[in-house]
Protein backbone atom coordinates (compact mmCIF):
# COMPACT_ATOMS: atom_id res chain seq x y z
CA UNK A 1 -176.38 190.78 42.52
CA UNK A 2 -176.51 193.45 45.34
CA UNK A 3 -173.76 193.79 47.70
CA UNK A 4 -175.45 192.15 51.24
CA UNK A 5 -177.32 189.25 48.71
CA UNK A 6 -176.89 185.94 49.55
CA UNK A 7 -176.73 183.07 46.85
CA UNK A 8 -179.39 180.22 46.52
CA UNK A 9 -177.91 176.72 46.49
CA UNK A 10 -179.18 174.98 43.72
CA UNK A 11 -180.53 171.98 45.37
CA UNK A 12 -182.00 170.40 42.46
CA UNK A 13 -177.90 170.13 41.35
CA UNK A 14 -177.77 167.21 43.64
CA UNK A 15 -180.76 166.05 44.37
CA UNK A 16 -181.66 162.36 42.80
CA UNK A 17 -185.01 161.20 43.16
CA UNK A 18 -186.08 157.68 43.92
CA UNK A 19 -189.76 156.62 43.48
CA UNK A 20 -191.42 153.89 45.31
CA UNK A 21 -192.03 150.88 43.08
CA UNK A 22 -192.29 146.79 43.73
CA UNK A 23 -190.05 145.73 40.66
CA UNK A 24 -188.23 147.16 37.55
CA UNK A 25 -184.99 148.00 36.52
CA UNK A 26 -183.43 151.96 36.34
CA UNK A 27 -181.65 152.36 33.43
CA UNK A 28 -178.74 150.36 33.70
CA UNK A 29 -175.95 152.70 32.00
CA UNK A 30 -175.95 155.36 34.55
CA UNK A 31 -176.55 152.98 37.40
CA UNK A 32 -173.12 150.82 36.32
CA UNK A 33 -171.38 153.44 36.43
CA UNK A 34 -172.22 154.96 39.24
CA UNK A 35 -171.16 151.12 40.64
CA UNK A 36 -167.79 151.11 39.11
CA UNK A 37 -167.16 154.31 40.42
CA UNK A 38 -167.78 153.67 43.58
CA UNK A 39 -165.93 150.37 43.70
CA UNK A 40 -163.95 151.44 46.19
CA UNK A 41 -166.08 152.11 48.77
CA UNK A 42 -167.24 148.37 48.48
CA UNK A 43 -163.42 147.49 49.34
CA UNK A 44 -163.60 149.98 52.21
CA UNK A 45 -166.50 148.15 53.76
CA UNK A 46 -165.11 144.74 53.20
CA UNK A 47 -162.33 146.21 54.75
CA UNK A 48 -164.30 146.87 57.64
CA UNK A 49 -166.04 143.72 57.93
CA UNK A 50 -162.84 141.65 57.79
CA UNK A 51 -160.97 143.72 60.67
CA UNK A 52 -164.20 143.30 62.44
CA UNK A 53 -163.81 139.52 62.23
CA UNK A 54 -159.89 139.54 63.58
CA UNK A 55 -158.79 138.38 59.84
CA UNK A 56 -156.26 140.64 59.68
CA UNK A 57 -154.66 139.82 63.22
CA UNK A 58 -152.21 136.14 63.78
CA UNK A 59 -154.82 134.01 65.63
CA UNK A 60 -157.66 135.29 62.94
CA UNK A 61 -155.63 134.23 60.14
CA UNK A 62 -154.85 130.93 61.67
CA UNK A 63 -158.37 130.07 62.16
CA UNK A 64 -159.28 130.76 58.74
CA UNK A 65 -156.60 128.34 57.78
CA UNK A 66 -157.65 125.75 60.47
CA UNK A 67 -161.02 125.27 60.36
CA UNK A 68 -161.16 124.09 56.65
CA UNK A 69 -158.26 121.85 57.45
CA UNK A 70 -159.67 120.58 60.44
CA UNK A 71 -163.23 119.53 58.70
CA UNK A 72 -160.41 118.17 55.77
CA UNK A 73 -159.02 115.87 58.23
CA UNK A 74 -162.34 114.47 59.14
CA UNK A 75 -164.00 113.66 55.65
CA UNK A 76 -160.30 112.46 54.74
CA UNK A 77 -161.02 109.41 58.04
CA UNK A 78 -164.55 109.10 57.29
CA UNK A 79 -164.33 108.67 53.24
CA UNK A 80 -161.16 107.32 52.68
CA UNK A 81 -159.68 105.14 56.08
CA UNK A 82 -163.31 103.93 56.91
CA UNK A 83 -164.20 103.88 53.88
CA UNK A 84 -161.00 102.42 52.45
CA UNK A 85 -161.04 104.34 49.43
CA UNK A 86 -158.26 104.58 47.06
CA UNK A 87 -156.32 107.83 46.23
CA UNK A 88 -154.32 107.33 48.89
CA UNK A 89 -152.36 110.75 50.64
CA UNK A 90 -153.19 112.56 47.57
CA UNK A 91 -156.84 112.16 48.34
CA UNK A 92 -156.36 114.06 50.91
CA UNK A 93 -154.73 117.42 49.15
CA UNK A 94 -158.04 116.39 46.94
CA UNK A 95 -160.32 117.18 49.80
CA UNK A 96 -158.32 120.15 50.98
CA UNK A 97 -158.19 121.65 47.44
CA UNK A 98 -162.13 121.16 47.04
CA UNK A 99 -162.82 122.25 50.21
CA UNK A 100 -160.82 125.36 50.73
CA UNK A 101 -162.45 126.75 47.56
CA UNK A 102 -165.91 125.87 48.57
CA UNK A 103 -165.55 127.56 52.02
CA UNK A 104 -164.85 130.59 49.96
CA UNK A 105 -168.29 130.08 47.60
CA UNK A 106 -170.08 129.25 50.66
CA UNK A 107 -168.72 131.74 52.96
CA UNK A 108 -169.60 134.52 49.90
CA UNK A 109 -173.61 133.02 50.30
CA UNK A 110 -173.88 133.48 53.99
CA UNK A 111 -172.06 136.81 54.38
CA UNK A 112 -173.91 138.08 50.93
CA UNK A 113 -177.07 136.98 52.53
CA UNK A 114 -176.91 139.18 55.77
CA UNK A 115 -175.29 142.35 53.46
CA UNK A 116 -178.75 143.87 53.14
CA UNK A 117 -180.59 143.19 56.16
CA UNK A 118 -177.30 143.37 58.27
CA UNK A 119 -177.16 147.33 56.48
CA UNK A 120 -180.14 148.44 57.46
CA UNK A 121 -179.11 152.19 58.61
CA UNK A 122 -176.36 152.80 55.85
CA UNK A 123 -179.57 152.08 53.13
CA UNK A 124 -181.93 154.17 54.82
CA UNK A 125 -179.21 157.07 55.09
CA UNK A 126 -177.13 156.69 51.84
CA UNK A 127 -177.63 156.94 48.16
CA UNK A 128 -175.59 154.55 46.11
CA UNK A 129 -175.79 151.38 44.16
CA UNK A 130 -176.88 148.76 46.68
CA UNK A 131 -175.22 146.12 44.50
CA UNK A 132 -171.71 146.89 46.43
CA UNK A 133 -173.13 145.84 49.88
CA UNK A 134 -173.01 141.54 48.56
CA UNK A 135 -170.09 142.49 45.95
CA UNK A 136 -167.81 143.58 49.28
CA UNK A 137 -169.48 140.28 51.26
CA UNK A 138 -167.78 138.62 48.49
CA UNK A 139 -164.67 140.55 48.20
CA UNK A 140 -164.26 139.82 52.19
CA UNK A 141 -164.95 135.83 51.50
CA UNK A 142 -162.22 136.60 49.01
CA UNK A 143 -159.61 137.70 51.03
CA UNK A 144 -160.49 135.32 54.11
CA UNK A 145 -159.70 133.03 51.36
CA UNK A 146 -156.17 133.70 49.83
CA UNK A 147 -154.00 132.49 52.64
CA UNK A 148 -155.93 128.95 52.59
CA UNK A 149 -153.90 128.72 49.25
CA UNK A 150 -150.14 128.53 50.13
CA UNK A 151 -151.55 125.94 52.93
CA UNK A 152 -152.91 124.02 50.01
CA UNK A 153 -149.59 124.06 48.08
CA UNK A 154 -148.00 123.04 51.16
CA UNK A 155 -149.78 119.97 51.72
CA UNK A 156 -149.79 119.43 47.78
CA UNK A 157 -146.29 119.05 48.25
CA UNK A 158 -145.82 116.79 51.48
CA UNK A 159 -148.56 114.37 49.14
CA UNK A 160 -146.07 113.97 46.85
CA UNK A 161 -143.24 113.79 48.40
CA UNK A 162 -144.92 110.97 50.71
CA UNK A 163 -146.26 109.04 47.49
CA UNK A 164 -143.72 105.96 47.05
CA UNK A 165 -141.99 105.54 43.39
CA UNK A 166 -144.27 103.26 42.14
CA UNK A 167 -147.47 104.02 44.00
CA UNK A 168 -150.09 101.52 44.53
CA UNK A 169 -153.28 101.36 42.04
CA UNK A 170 -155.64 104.28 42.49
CA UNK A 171 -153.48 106.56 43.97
CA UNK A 172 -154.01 110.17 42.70
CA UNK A 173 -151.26 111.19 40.48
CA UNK A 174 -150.71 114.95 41.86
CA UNK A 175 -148.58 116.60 39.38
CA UNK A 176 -146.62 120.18 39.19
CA UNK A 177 -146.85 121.73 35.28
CA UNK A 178 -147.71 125.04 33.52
CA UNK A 179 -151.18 123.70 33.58
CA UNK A 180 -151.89 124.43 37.57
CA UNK A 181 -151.46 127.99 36.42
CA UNK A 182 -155.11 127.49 34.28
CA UNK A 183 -157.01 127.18 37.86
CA UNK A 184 -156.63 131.36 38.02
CA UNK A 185 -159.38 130.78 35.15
CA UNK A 186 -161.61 128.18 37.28
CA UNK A 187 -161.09 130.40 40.45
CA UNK A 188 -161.78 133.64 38.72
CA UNK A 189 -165.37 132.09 37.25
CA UNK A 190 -165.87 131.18 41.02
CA UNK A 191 -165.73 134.48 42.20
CA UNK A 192 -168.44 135.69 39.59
CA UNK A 193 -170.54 132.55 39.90
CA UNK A 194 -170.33 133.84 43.94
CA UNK A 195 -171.62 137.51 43.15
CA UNK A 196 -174.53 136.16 41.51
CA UNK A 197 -175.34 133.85 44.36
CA UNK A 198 -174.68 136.36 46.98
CA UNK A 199 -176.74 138.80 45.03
CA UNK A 200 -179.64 136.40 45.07
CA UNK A 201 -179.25 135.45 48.50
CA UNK A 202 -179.21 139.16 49.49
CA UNK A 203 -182.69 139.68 47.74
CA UNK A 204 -184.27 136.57 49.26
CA UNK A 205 -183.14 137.27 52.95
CA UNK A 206 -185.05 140.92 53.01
CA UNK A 207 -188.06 139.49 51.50
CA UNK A 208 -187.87 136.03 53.60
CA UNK A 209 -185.96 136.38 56.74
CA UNK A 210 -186.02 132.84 57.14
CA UNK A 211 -183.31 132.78 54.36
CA UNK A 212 -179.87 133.04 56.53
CA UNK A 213 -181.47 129.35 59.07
CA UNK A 214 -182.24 127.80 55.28
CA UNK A 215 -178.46 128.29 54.24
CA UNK A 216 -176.48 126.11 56.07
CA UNK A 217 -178.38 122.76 55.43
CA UNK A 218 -178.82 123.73 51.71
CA UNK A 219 -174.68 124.41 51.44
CA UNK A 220 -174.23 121.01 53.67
CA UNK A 221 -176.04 118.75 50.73
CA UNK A 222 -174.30 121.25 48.32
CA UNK A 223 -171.18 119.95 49.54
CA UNK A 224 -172.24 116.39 49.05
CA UNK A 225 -173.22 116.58 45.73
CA UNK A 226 -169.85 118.23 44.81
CA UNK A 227 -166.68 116.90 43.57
CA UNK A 228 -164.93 117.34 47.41
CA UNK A 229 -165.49 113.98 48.92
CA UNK A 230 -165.17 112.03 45.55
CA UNK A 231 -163.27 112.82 42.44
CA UNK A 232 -165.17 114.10 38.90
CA UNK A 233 -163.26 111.56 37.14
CA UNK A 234 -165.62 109.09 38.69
CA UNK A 235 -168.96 110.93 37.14
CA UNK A 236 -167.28 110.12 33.20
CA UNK A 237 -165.60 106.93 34.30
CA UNK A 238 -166.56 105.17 37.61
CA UNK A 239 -169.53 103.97 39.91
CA UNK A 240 -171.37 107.21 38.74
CA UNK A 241 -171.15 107.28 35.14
CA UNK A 242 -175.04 107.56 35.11
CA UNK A 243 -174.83 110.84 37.17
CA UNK A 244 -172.87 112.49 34.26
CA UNK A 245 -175.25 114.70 31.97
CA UNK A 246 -177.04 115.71 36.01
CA UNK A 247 -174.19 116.46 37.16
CA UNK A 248 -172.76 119.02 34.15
CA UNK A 249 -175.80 120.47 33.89
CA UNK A 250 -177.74 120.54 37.20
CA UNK A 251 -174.78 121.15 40.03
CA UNK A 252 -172.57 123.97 39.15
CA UNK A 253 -170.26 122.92 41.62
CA UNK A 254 -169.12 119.68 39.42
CA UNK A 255 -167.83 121.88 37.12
CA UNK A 256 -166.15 124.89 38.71
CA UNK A 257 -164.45 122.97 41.30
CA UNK A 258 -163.88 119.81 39.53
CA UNK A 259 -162.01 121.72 36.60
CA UNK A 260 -160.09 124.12 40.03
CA UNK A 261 -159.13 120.48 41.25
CA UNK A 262 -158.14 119.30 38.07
CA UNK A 263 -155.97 121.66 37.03
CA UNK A 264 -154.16 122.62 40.25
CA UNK A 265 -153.95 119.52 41.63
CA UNK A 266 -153.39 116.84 38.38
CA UNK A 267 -152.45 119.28 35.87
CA UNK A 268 -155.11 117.42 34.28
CA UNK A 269 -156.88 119.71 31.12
CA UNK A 270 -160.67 119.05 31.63
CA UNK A 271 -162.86 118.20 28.66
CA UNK A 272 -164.54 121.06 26.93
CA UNK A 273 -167.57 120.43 28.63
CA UNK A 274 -166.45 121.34 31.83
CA UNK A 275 -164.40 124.26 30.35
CA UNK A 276 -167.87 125.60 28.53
CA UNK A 277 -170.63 124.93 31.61
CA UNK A 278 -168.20 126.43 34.30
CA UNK A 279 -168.14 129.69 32.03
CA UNK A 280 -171.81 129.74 31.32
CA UNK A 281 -172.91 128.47 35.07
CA UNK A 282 -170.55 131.92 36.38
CA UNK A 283 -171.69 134.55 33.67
CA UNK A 284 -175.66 133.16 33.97
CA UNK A 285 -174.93 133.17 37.95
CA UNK A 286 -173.49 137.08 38.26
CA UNK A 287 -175.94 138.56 35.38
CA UNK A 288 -179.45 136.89 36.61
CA UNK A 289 -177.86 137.64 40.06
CA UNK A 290 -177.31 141.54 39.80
CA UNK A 291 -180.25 142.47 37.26
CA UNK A 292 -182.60 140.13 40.16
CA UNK A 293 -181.29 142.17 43.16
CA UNK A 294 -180.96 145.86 41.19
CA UNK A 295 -184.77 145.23 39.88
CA UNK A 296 -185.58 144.93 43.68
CA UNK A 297 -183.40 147.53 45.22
CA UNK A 298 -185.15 150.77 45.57
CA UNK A 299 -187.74 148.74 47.33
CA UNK A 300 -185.38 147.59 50.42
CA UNK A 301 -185.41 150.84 52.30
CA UNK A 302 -189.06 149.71 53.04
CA UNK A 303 -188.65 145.93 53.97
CA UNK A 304 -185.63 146.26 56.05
């Protein structure tokens, strides 16, 4: 090369190509591990997005922890002291235990929802698996989640300790053993099933804005239809016996959280049913999820 020559950057090193298309999948290989590589800067933005929501501060915390409790409290009076319906102080550790988890599943659909739309300029001026923009929403539902749990011990505990030696008929028998420690498995499926979702959710909300007003009525009669303001046991045994086989295999919910409330809070081992829907409901949720949203993805940059 002569002395005063100057070298050529070779742009084509670098450069990566994306052509305009309505559906189809890239090949997967190279895109997953582009993902996994990049994992971290998924936790960096749900970094972001949880300091931007005062989680990380006292009063932020606090709230997290109060709200769920709060709305706990109320379905506790309206379902079982107007009601009058038997479980007795226990039920209420039931309702927390249901409904901390189900903040976290719901919280992961509404913040995965908004991940796209609500990332408008870092799409349009960054190149990288768009998958990791509804993984972090669910990594920061995640963490907004973990300090409902020692609350939930907590009031575990005081249910116990406030449930008289020979407890009336009905009342939940809330137990500590070596089985509690199984719920890791039930939580674990949750936060796949809740990638899935959130990846869906993302999709839907670019294509139909209406998506995000939809939500919270849809996650309301979710709730409903959920083992949180009535026990699974009463699906194989009670009142809704005839509910059962809908139940396993049309509401996702009634297994993951019924076998998390089981186990944590009864040290009860669910029947193998519930053990084999929860896994298939979480690995169906997170693959139909991800191959939905990365057949879609390339054609955001255009809808947003």
């Amino acid at each position: 090369m002569p002395k005063n020559a100057t070298a050529t950057p070779d742009w084509d090193a670098d450069l990566q190509v994306y052509e305009p298309h309505k559906a189809g999948l890239p090949k997967l290989r190279p895109y997953f591990r582009d993902l996994f590589g990049r994992l971290q800067f998924a936790a960096e933005f749900s970094k972001s997005g949880i300091k931007a929501a005062h989680s990380q501060t006292v009063f932020g915390q606090l709230w997290l922890v109060l709200n769920p409790l709060l709305l706990a409290v109320v379905y506790y009076i309206l379902v079982a002291i107007i009601q009058q319906k038997a479980g007795g102080i226990g039920f209420l550790a039931h309702i927390v235990a249901g409904l901390f988890v189900f903040t976290f599943i719901s919280a992961s659909l509404s913040t995965g929802a908004g991940s796209v739309t609500g990332g408008g300029r870092l799409i349009l001026n960054m190149s990288f698996p768009r998958l990791l923009m509804p993984m972090a929403a669910v990594r920061t539902a995640f963490f907004r989640f973990l300090p409902t749990l020692p609350v939930y011990l907590v009031i575990k505990a005081v249910a116990m300790w406030a449930t008289p030696a020979n407890p009336p008929e009905g009342t939940l028998p809330l137990a500590w053993a070596p089985a509690n420690l199984l719920g890791i498995y039930f939580l674990g499926l949750m936060v796949l099933f809740s990638i899935g979702l959130a990846a869906i959710m993302a999709t839907l909300q670019v294509y139909f804005r209406d998506t995000s007003s939809f939500l919270p009525f849809f996650l309301r009669i979710w709730l409903y239809l959920s083992p949180v303001l009535w026990l699974a046991a009463e699906v194989s045994t009670g009142r809704l016996a005839r509910f059962e086989t809908l139940m396993l295999f049309g509401n996702p919910l009634f297994s993951l959280i019924g076998g998390w409330t089981d186990l944590t809070l009864l040290a009860v081992i669910p029947p193998p049913s519930v053990w084999i829907m929860a896994t298939v409901w979480a690995v169906v949720s997170v693959l139909v999820g991800s191959l939905f949203f990365i057949s879609r993805e390339r054609d955001f940059a255009v809808r947003i």
